[in-house]
PDB file of N, CA and C in Angstrom:
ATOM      1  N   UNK A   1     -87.715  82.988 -62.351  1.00  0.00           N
ATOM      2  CA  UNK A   1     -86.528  82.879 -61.568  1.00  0.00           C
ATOM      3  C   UNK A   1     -85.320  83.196 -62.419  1.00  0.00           C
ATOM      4  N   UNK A   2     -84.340  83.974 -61.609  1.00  0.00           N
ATOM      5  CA  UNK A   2     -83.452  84.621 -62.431  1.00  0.00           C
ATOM      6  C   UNK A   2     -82.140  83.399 -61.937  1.00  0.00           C
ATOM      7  N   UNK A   3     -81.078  83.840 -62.928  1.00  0.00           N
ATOM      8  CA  UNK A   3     -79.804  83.078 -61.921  1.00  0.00           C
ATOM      9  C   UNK A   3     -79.403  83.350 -60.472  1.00  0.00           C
ATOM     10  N   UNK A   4     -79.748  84.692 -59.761  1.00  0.00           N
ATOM     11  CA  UNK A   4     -79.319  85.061 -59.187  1.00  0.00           C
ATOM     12  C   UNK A   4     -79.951  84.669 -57.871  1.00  0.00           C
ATOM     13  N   UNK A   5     -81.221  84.065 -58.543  1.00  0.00           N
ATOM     14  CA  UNK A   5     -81.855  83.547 -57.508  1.00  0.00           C
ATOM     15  C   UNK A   5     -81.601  81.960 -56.811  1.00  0.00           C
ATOM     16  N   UNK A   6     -81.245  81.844 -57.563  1.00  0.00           N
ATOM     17  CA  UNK A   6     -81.124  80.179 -58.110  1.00  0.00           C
ATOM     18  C   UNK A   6     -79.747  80.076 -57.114  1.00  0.00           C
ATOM     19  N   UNK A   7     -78.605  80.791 -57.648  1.00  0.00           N
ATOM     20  CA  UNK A   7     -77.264  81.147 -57.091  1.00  0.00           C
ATOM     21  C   UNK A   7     -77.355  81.024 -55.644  1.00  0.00           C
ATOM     22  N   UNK A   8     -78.303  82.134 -54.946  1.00  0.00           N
ATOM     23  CA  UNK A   8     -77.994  82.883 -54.121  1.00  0.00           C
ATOM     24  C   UNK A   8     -78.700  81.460 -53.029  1.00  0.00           C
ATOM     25  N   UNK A   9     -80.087  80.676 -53.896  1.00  0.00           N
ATOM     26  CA  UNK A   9     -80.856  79.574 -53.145  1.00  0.00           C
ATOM     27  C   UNK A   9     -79.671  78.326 -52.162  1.00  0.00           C
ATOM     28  N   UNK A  10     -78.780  78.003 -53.959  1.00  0.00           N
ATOM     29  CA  UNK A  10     -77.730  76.963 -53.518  1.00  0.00           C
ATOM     30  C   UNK A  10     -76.963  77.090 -52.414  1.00  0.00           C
ATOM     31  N   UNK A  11     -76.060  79.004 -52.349  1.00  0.00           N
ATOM     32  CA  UNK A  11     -75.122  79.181 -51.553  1.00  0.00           C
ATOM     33  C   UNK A  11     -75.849  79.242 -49.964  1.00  0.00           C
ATOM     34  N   UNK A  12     -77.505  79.712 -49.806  1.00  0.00           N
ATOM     35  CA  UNK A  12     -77.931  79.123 -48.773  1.00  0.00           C
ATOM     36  C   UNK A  12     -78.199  77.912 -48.418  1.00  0.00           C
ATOM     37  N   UNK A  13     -78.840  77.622 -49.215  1.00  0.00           N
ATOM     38  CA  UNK A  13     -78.750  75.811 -49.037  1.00  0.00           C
ATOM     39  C   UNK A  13     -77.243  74.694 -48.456  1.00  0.00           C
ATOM     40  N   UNK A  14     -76.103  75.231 -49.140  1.00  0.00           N
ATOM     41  CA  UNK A  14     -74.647  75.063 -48.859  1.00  0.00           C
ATOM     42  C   UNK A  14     -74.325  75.263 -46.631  1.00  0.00           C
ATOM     43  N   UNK A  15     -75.180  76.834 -47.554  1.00  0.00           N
ATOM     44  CA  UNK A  15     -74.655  77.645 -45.751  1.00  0.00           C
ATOM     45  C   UNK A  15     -74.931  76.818 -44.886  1.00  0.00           C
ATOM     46  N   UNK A  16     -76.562  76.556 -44.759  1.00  0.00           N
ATOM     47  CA  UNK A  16     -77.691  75.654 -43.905  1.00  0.00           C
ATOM     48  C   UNK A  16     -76.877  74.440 -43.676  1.00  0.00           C
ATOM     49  N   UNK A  17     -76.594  73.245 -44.395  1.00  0.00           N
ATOM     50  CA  UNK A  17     -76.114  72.440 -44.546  1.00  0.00           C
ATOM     51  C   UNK A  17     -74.819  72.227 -43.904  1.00  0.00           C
ATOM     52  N   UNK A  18     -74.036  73.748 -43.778  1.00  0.00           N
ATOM     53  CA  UNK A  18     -72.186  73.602 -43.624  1.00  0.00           C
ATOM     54  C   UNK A  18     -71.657  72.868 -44.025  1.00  0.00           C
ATOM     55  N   UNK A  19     -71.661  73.049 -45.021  1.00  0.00           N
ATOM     56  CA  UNK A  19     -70.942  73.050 -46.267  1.00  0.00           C
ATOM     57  C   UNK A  19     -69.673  74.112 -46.213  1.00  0.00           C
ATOM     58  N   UNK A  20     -69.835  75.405 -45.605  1.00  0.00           N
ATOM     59  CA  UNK A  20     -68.738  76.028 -45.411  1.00  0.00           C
ATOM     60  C   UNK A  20     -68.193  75.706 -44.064  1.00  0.00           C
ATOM     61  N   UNK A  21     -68.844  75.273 -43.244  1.00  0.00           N
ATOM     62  CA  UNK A  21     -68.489  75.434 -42.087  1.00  0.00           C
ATOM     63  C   UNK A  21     -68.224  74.601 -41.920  1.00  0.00           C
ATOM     64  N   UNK A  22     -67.940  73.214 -43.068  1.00  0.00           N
ATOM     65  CA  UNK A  22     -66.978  71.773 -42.539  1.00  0.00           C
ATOM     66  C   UNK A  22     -65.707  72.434 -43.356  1.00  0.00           C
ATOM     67  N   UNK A  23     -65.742  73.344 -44.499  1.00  0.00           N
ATOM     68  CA  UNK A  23     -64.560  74.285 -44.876  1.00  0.00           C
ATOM     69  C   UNK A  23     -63.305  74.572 -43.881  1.00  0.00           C
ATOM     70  N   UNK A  24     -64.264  75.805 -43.157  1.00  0.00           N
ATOM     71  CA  UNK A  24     -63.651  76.123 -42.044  1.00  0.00           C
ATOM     72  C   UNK A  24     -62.990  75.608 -41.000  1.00  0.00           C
ATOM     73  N   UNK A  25     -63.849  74.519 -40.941  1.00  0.00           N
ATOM     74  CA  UNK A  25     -64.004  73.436 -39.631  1.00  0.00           C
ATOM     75  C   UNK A  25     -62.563  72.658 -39.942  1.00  0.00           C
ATOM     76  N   UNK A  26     -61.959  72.308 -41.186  1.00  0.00           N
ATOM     77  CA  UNK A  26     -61.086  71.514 -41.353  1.00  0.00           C
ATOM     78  C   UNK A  26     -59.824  71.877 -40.566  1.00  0.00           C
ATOM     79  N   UNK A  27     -59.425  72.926 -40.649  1.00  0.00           N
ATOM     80  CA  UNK A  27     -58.179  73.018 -39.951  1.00  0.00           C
ATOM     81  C   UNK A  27     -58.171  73.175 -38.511  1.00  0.00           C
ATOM     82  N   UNK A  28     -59.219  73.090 -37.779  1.00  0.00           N
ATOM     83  CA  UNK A  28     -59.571  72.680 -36.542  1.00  0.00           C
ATOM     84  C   UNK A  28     -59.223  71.173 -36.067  1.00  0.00           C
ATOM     85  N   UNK A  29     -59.926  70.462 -37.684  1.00  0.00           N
ATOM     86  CA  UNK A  29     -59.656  68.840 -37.090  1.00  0.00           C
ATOM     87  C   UNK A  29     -58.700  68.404 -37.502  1.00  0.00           C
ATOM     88  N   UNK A  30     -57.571  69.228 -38.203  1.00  0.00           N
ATOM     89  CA  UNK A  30     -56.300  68.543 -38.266  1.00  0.00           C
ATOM     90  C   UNK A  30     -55.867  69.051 -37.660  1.00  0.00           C
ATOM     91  N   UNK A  31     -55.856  70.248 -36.776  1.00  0.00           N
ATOM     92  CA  UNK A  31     -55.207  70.472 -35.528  1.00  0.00           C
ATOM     93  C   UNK A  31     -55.310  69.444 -34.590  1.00  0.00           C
ATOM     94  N   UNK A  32     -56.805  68.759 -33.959  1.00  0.00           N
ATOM     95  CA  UNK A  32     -57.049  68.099 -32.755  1.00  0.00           C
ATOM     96  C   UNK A  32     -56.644  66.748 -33.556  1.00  0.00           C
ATOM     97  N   UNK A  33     -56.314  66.377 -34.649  1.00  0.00           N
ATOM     98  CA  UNK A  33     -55.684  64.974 -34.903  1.00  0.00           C
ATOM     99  C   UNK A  33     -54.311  65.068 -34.526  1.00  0.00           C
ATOM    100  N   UNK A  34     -53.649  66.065 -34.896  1.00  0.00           N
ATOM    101  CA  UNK A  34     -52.077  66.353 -34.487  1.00  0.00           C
ATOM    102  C   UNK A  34     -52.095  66.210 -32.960  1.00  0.00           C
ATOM    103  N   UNK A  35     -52.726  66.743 -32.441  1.00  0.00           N
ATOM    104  CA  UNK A  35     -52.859  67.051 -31.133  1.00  0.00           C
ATOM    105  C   UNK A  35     -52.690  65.347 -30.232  1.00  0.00           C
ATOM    106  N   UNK A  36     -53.938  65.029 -30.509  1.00  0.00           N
ATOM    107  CA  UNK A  36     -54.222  63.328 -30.314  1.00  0.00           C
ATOM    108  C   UNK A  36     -53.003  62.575 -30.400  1.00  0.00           C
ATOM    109  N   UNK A  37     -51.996  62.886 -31.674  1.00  0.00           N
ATOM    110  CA  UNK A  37     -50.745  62.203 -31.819  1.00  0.00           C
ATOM    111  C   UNK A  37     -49.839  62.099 -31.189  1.00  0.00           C
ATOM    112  N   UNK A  38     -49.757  63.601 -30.620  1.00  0.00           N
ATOM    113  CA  UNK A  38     -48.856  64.032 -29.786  1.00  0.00           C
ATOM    114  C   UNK A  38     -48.815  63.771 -28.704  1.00  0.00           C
ATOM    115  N   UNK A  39     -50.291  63.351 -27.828  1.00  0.00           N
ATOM    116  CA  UNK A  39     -50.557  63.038 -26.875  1.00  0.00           C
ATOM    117  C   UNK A  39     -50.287  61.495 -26.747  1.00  0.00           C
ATOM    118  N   UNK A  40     -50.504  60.669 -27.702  1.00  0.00           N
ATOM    119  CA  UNK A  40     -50.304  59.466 -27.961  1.00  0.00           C
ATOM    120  C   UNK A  40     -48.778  58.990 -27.736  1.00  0.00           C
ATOM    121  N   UNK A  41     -47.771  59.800 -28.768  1.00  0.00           N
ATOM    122  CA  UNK A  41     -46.283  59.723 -28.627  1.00  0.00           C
ATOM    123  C   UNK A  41     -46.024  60.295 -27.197  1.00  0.00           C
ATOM    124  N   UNK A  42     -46.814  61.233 -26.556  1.00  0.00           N
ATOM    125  CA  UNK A  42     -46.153  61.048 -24.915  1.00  0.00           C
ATOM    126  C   UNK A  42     -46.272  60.726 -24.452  1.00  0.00           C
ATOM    127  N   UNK A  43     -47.572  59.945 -24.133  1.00  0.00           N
ATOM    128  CA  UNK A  43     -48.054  58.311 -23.226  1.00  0.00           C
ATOM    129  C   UNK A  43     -46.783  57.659 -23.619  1.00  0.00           C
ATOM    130  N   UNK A  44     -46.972  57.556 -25.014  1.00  0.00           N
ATOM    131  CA  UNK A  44     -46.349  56.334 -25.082  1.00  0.00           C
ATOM    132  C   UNK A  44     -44.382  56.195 -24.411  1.00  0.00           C
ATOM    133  N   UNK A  45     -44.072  57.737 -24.993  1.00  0.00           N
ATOM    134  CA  UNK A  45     -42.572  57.964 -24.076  1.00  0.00           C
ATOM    135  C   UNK A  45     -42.535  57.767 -22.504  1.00  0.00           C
ATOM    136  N   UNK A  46     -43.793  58.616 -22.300  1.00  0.00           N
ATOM    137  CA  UNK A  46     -43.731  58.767 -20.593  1.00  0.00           C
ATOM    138  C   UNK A  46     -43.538  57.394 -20.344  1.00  0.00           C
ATOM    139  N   UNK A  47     -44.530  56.014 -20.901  1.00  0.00           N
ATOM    140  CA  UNK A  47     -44.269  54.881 -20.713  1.00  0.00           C
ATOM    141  C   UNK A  47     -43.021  54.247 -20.366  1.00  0.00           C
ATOM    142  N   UNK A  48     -42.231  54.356 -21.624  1.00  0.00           N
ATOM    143  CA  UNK A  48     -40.606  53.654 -22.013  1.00  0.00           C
ATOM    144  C   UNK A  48     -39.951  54.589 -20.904  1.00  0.00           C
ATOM    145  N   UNK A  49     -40.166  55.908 -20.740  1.00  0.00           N
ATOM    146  CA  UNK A  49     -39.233  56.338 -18.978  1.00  0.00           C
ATOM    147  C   UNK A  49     -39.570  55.800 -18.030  1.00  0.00           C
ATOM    148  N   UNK A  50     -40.995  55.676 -17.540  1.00  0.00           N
ATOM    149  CA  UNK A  50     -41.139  54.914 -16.338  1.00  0.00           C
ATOM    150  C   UNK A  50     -40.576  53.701 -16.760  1.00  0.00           C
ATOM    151  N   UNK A  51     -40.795  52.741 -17.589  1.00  0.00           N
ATOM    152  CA  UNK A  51     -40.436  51.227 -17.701  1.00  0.00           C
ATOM    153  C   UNK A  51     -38.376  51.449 -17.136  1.00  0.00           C
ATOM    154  N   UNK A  52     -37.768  52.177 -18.313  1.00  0.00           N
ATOM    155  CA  UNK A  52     -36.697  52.293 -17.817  1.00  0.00           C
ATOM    156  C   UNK A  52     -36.283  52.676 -16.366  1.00  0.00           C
ATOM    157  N   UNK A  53     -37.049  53.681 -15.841  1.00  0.00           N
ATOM    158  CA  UNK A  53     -36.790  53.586 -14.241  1.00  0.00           C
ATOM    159  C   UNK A  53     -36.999  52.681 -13.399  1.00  0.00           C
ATOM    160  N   UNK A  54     -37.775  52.104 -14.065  1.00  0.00           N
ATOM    161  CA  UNK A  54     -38.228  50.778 -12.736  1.00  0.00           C
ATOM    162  C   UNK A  54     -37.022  49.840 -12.960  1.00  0.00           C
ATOM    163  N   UNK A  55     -36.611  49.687 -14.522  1.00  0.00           N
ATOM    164  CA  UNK A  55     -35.087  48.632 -14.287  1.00  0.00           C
ATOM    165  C   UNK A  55     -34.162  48.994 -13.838  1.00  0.00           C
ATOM    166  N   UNK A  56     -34.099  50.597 -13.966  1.00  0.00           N
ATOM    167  CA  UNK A  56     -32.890  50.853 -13.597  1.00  0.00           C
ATOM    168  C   UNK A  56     -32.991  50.923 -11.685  1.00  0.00           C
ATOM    169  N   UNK A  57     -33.634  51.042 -11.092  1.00  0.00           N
ATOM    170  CA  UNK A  57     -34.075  50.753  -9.753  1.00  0.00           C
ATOM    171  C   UNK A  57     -34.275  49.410  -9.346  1.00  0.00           C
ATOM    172  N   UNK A  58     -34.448  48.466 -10.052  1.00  0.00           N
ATOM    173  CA  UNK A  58     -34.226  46.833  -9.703  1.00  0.00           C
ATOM    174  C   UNK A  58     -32.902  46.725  -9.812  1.00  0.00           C
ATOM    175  N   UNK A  59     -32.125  47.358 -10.739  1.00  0.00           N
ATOM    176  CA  UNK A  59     -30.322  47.440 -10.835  1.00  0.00           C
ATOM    177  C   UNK A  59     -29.568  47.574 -10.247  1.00  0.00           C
ATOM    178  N   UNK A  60     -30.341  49.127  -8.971  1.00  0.00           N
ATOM    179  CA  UNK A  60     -29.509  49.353  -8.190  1.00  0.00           C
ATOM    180  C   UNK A  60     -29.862  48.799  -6.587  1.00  0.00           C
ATOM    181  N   UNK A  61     -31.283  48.173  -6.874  1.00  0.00           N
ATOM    182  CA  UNK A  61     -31.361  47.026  -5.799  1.00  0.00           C
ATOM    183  C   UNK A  61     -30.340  45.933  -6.177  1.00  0.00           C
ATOM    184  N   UNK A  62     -30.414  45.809  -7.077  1.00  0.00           N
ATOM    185  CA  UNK A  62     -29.867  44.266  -6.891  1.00  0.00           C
ATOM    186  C   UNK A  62     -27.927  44.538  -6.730  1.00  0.00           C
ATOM    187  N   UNK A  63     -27.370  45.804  -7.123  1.00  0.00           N
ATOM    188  CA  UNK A  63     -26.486  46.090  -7.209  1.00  0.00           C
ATOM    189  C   UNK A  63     -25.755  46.145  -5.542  1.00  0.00           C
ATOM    190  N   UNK A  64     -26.972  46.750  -4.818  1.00  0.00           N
ATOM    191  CA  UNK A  64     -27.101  47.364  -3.550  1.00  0.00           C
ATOM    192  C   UNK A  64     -26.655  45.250  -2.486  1.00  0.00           C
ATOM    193  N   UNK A  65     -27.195  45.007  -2.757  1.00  0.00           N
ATOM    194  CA  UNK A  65     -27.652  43.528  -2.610  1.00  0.00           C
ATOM    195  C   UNK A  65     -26.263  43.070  -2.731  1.00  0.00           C
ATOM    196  N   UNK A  66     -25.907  42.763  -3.527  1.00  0.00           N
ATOM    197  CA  UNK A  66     -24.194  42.246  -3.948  1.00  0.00           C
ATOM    198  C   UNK A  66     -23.224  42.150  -3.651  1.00  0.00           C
ATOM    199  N   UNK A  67     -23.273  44.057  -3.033  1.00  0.00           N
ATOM    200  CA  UNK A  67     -22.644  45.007  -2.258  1.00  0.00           C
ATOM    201  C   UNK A  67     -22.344  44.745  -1.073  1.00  0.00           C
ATOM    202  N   UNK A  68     -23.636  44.153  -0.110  1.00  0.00           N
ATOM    203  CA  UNK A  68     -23.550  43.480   1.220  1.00  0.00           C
ATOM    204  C   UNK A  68     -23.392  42.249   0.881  1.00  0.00           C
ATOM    205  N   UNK A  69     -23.336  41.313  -0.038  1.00  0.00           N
ATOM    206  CA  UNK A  69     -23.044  39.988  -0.118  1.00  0.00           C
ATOM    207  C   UNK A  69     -21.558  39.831   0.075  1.00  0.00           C
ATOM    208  N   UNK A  70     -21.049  41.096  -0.479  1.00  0.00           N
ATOM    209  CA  UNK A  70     -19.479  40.857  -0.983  1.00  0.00           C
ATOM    210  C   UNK A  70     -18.967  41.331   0.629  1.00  0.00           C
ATOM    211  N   UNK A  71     -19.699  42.550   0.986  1.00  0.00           N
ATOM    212  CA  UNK A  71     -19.002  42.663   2.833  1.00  0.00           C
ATOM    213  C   UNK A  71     -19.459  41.477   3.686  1.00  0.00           C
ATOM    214  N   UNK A  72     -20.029  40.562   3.563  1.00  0.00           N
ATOM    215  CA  UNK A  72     -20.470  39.406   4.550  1.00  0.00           C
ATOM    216  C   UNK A  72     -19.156  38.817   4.033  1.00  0.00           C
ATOM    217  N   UNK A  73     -18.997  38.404   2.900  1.00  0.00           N
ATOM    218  CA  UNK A  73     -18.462  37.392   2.859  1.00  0.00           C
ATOM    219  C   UNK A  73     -16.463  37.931   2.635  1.00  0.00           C
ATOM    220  N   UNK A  74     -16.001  38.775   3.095  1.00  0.00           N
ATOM    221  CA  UNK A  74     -15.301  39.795   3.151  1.00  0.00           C
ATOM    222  C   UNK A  74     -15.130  39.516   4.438  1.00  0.00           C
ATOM    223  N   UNK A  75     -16.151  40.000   5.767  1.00  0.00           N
ATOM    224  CA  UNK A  75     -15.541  39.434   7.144  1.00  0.00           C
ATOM    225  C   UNK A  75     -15.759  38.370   7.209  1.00  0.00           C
ATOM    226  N   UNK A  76     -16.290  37.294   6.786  1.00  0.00           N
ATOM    227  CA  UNK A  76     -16.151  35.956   6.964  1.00  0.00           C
ATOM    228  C   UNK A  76     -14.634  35.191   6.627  1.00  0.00           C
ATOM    229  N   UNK A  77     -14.419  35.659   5.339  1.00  0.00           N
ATOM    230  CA  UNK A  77     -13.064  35.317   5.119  1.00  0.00           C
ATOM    231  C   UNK A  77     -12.397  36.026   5.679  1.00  0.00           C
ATOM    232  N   UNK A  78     -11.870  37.308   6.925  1.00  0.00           N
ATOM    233  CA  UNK A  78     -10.888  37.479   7.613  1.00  0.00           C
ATOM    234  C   UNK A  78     -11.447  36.348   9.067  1.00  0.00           C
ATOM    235  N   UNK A  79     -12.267  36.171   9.041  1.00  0.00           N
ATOM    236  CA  UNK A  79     -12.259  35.740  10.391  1.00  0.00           C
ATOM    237  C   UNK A  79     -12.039  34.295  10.091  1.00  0.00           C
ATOM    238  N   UNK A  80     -12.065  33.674   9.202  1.00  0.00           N
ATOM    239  CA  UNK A  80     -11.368  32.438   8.447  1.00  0.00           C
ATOM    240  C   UNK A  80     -10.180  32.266   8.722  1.00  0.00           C
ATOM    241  N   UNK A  81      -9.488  33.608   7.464  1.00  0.00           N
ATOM    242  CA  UNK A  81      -8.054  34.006   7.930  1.00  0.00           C
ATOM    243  C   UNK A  81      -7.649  33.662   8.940  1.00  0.00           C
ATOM    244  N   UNK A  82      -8.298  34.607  10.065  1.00  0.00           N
ATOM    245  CA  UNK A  82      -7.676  34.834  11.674  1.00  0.00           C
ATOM    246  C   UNK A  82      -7.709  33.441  11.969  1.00  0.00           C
ATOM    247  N   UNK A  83      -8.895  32.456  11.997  1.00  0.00           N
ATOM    248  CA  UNK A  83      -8.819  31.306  12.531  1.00  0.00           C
ATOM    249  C   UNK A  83      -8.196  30.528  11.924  1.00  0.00           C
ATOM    250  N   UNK A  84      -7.649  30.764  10.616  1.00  0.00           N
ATOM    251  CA  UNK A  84      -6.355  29.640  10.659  1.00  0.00           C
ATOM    252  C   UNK A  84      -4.891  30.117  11.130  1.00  0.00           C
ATOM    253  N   UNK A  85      -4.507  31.640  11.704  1.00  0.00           N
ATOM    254  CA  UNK A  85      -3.561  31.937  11.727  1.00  0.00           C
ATOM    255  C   UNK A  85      -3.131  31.259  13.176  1.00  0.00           C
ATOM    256  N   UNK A  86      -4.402  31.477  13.607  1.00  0.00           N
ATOM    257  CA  UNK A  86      -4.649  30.939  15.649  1.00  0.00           C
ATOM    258  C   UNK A  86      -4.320  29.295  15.337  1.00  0.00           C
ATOM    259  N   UNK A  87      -4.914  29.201  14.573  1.00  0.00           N
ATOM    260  CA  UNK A  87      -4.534  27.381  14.430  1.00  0.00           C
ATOM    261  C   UNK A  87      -3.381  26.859  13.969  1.00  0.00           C
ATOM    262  N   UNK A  88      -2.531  27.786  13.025  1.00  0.00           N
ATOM    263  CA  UNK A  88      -1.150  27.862  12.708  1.00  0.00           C
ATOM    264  C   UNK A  88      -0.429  27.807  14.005  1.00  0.00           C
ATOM    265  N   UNK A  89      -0.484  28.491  14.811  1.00  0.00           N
ATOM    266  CA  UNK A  89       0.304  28.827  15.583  1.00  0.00           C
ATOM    267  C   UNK A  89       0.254  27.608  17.137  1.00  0.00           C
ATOM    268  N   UNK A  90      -0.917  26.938  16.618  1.00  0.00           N
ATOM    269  CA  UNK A  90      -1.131  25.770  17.907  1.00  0.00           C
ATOM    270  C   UNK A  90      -0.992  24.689  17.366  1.00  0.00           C
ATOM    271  N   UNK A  91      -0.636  24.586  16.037  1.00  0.00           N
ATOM    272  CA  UNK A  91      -0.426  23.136  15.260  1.00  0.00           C
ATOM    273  C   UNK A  91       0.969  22.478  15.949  1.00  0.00           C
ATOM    274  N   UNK A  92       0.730  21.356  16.226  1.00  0.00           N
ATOM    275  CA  UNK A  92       1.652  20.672  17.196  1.00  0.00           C
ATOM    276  C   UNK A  92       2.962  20.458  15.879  1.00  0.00           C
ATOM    277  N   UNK A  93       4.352  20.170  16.551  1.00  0.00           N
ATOM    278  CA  UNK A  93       5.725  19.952  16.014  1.00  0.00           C
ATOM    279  C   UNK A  93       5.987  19.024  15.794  1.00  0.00           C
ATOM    280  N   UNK A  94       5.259  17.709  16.483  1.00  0.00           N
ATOM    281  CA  UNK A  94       5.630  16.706  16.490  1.00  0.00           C
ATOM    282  C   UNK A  94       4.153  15.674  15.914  1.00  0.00           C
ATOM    283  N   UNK A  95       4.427  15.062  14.854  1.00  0.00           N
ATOM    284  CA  UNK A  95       3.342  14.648  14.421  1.00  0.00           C
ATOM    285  C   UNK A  95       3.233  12.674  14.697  1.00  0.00           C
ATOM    286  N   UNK A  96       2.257  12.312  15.053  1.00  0.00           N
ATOM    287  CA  UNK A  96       2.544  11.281  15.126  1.00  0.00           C
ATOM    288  C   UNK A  96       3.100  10.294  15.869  1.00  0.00           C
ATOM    289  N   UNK A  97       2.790  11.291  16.993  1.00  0.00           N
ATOM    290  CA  UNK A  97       3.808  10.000  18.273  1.00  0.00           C
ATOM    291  C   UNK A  97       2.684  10.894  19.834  1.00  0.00           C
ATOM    292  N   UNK A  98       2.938   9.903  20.869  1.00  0.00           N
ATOM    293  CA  UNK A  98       1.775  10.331  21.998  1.00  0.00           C
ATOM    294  C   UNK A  98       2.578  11.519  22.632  1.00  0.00           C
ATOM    295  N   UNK A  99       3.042  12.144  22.379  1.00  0.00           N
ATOM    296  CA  UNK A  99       3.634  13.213  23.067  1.00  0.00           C
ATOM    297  C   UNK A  99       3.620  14.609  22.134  1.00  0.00           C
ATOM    298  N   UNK A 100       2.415  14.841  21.977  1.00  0.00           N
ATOM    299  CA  UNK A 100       2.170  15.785  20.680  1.00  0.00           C
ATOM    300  C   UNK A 100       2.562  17.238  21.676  1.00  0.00           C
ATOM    301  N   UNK A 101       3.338  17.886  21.099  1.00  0.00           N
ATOM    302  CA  UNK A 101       3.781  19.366  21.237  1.00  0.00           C
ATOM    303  C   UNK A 101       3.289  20.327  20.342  1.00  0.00           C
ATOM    304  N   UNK A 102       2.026  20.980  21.422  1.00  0.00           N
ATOM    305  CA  UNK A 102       1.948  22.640  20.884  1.00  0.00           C
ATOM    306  C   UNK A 102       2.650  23.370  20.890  1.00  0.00           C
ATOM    307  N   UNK A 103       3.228  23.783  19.639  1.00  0.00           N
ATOM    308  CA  UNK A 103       4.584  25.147  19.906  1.00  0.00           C
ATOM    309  C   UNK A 103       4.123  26.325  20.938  1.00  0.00           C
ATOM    310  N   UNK A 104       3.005  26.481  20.879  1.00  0.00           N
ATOM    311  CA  UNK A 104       2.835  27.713  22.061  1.00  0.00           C
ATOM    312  C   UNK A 104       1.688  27.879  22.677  1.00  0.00           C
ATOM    313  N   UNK A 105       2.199  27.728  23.699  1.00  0.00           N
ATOM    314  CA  UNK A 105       2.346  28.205  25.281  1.00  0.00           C
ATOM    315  C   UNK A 105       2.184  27.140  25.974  1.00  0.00           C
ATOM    316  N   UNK A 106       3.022  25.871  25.484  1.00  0.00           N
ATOM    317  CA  UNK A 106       3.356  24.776  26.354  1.00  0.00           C
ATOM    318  C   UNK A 106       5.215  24.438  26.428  1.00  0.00           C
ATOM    319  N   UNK A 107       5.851  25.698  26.069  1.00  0.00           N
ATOM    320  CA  UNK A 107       7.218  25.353  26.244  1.00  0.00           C
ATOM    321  C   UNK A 107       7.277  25.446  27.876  1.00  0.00           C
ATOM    322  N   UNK A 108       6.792  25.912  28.423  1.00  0.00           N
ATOM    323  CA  UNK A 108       7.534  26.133  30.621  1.00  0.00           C
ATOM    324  C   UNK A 108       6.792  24.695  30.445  1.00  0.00           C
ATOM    325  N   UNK A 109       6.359  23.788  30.103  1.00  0.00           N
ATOM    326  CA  UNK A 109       5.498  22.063  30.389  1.00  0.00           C
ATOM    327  C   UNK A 109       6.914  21.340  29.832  1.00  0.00           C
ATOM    328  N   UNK A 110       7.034  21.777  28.579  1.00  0.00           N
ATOM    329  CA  UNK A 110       8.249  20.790  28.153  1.00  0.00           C
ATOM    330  C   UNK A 110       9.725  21.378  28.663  1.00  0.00           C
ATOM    331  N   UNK A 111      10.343  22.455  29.114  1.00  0.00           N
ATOM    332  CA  UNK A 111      11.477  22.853  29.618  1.00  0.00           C
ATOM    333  C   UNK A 111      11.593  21.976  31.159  1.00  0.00           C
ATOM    334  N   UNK A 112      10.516  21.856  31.741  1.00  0.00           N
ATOM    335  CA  UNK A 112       9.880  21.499  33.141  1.00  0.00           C
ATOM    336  C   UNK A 112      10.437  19.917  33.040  1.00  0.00           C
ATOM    337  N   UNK A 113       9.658  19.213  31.895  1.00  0.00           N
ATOM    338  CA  UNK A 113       9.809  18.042  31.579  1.00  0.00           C
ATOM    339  C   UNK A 113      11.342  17.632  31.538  1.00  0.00           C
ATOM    340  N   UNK A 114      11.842  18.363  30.517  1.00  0.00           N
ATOM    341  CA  UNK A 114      13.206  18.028  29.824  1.00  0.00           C
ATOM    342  C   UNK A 114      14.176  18.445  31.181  1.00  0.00           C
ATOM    343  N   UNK A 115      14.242  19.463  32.114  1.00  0.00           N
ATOM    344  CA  UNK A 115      15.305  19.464  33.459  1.00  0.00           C
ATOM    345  C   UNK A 115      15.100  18.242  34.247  1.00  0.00           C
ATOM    346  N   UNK A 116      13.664  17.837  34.551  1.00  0.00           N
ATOM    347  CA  UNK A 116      13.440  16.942  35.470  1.00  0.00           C
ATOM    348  C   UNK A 116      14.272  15.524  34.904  1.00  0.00           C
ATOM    349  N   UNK A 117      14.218  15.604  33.724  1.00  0.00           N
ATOM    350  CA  UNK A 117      14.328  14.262  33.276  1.00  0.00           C
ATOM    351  C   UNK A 117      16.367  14.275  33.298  1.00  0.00           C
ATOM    352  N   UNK A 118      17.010  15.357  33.065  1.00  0.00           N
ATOM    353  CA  UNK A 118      17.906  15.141  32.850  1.00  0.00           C
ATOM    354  C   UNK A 118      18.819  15.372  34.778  1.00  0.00           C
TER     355      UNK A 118
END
């Protein structure tokens, strides 16, 4: 046996084995590891966007919500308003004695009163 034989035995033996062909093979599997990563960091983003949309959509529920709290309670207080302006205006003049006078729309009762009497 010469060297060449010997040589030529190993580099088949190598071949058989792949030995070159985990060589080769390498920049394949640091491609599909990069790959994996990448896929990983966009789960994981796509995640943190959906999460952020869903708060930001409970936000503008609850914003939405507030919105009609503040118009309920918006005509409630004019119609408050109104009903004390109506009650302003019927609050008697005379406080405290049996002859209580509504300023309005009982003056033709008391003008009526006050000729007869005089």
């Amino acid at each position: 046996m010469d060297w060449t034989t010997i040589i030529s035995a190993a580099i088949a033996a190598i071949s058989a084995g792949g030995g070159i062909g985990i060589f080769f093979d390498r920049k394949h599997k640091k491609r599909a590891a990069e790959l994996a990563n990448e896929s990983t960091v966009s789960s994981q983003w796509k995640e943190l966007f959906e999460r952020s949309e869903k708060k930001v959509d409970a936000q503008s529920d609850k914003i939405e919500g507030l919105y009609k709290t503040i118009g309920n309670m918006r005509s409630q207080l004019d119609g408050l308003a109104s009903q004390k302006a109506v009650l302003t205006l019927y609050k008697c003049c005379k406080v405290n004695c049996p002859d209580r006078e509504p300023p309005f729309g009982s003056q033709e009762k008391t003008h009526n009163k006050n000729h007869e009497q005089q």
